[in-house]
Protein backbone atom coordinates (compact mmCIF):
# COMPACT_ATOMS: atom_id res chain seq x y z
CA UNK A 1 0.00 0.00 0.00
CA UNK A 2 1.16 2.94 -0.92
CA UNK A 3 -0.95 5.88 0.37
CA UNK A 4 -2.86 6.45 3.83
CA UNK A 5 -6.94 5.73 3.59
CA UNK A 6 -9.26 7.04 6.18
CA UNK A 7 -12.62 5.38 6.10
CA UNK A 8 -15.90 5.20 7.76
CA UNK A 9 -17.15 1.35 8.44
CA UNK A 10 -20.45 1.42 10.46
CA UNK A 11 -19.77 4.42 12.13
CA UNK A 12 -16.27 3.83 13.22
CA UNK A 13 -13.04 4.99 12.16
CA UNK A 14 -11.00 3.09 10.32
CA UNK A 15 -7.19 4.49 9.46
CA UNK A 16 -5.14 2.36 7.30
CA UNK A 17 -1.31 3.61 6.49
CA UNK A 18 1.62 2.19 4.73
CA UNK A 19 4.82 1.27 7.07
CA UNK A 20 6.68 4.08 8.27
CA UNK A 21 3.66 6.89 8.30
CA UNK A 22 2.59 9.30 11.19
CA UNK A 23 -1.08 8.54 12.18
CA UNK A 24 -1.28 11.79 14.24
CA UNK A 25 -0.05 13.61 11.25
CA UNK A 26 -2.81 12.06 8.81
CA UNK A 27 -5.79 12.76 11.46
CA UNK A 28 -4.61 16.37 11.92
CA UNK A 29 -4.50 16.61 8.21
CA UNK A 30 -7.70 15.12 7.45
CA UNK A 31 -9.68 16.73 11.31
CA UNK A 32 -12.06 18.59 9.37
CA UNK A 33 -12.94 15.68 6.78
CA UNK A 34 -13.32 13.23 9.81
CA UNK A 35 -15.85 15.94 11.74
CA UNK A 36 -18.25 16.38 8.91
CA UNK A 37 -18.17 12.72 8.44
CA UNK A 38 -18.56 11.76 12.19
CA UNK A 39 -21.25 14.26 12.11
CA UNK A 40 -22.86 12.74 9.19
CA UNK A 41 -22.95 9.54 10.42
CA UNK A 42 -24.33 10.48 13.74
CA UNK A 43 -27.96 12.38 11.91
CA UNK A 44 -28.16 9.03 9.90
CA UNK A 45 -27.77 6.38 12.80
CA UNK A 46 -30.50 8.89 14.36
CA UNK A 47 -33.01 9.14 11.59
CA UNK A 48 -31.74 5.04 11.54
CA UNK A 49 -33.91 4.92 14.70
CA UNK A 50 -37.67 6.63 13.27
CA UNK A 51 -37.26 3.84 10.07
CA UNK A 52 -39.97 0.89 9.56
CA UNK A 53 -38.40 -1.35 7.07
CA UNK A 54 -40.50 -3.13 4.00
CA UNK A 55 -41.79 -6.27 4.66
CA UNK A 56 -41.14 -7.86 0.84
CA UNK A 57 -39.61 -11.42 0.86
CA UNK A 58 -36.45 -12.50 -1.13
CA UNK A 59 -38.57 -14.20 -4.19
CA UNK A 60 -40.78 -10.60 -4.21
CA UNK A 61 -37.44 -8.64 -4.14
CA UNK A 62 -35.68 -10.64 -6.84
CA UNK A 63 -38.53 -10.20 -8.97
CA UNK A 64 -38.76 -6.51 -8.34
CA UNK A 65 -34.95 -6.18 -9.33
CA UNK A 66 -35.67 -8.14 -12.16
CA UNK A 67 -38.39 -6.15 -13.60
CA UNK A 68 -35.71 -2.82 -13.54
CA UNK A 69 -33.60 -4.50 -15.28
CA UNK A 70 -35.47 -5.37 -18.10
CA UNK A 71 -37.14 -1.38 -17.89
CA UNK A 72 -33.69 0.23 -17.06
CA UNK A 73 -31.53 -2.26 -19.95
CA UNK A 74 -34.36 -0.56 -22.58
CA UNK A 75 -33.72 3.17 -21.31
CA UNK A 76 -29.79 3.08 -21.47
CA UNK A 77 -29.49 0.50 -23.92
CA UNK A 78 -27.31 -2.10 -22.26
CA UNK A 79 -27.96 -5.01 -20.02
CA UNK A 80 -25.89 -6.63 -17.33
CA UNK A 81 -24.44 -10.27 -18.42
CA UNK A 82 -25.37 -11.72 -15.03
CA UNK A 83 -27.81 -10.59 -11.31
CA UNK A 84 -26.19 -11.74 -8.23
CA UNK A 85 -28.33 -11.28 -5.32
CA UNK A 86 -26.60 -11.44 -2.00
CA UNK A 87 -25.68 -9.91 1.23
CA UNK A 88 -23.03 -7.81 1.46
CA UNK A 89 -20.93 -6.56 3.92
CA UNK A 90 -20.23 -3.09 2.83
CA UNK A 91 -22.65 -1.62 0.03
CA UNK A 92 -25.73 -1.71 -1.01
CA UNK A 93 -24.43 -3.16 -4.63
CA UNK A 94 -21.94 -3.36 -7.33
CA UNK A 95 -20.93 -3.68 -10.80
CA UNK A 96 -18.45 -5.51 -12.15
CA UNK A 97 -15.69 -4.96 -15.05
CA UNK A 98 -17.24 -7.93 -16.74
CA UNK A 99 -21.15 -6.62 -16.54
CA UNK A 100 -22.47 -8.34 -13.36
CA UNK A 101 -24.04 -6.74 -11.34
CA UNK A 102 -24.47 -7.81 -7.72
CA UNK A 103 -27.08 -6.63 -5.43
CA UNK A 104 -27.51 -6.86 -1.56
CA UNK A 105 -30.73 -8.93 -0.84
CA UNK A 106 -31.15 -6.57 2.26
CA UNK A 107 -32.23 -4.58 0.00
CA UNK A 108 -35.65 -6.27 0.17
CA UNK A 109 -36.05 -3.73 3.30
CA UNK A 110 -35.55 -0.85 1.52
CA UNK A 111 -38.71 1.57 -0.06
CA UNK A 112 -39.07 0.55 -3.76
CA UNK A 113 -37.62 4.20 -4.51
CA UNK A 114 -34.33 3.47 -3.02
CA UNK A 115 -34.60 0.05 -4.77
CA UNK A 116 -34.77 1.79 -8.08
CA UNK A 117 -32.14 4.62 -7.03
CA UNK A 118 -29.48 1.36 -6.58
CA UNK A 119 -30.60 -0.43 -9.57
CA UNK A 120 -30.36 2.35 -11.78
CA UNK A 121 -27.23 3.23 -10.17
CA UNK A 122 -25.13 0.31 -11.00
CA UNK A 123 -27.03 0.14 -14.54
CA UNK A 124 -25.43 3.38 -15.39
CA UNK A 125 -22.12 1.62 -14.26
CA UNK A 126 -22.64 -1.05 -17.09
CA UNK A 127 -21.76 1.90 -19.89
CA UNK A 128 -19.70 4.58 -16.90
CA UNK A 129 -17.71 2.94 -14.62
CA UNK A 130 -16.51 5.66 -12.49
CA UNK A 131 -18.37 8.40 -10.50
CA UNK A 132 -17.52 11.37 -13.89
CA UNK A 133 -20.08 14.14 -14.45
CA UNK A 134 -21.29 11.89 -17.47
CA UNK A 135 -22.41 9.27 -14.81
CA UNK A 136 -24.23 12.04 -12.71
CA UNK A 137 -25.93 12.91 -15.70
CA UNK A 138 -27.65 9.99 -16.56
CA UNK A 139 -28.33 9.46 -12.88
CA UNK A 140 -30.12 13.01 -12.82
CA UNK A 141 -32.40 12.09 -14.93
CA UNK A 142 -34.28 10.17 -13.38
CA UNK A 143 -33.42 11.05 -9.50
CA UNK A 144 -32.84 14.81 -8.64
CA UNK A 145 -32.02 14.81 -5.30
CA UNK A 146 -29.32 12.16 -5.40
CA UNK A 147 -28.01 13.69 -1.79
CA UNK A 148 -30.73 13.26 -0.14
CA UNK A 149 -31.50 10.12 -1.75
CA UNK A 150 -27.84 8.95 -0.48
CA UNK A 151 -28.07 9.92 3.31
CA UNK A 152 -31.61 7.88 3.36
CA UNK A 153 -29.32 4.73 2.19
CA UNK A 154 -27.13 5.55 5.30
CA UNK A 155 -29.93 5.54 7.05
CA UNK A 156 -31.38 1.96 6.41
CA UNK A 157 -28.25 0.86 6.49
CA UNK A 158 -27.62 1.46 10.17
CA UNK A 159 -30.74 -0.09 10.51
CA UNK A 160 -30.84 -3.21 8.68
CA UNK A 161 -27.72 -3.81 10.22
CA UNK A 162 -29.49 -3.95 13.87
């Protein structure tokens, strides 16, 4: 590893740094970045607490993500080569360099607009693979207030994780 990373996993800290750096040095660097985060995290975990998950079972939810697939693949033209649904540890889904995209199946728990926020999401990864202003286009279009859209994720995800 060659450069420090400062990240945010469930609510705690995490500071990973290559041999030989200054940990003090990094947090100092970074206090302001880590205090808007920390402060973040703490409005989420408490709108975390006023949430009442859906109540859709696996079969329902891979049939839901199924049906935006076919709807989204028409829209932007492309289509993933394979669905994984699965729990994951980290994120709420993914898309891979080959075209798969995988999806966490605590999703099912989620409103069906967040559902279709995080399918459409990785969709637009199929033809964009990074975060440019090309992606945020696309995404835009159908979902204007993509920050607010992003801190209700947060949210359910303290709270699925319960």
């Amino acid at each position: 590893m060659k450069h420090p990373r400062l990240e945010f996993r469930t609510g705690t800290l995490l500071v990973v740094l290559p041999n030989g750096q200054n940990e003090d040095r990094i947090l100092e660097k970074h206090r302001r970045w880590i205090q808007r985060k920390y402060q973040f995290i703490q409005e989420v975990i408490d709108t975390s607490a006023t949430i009442t998950l859906e109540s859709r079972t696996k079969e329902e939810f891979r049939k839901q993500v199924q049906e935006l697939i076919a709807r989204y693949s028409k829209d932007l033209g492309c289509s993933p080569n394979r669905v994984i649904i699965k729990i994951m540890r980290t994120k709420w889904a993914s898309c891979s360099r080959k075209g798969n995209l995988t999806i966490n199946s605590l999703g099912q728990y989620l409103p069906d607009d967040l559902v279709e926020y995080i399918v459409y999401h990785e969709m637009v990864h199929l033809t964009n693979p990074n975060h440019n202003s090309l992606f945020w286009m696309y995404i835009h279009k159908n979902f204007k207030d993509t920050t607010e859209i992003e801190k209700s994720l947060c949210s359910y995800w303290f709270q699925v994780q319960k």
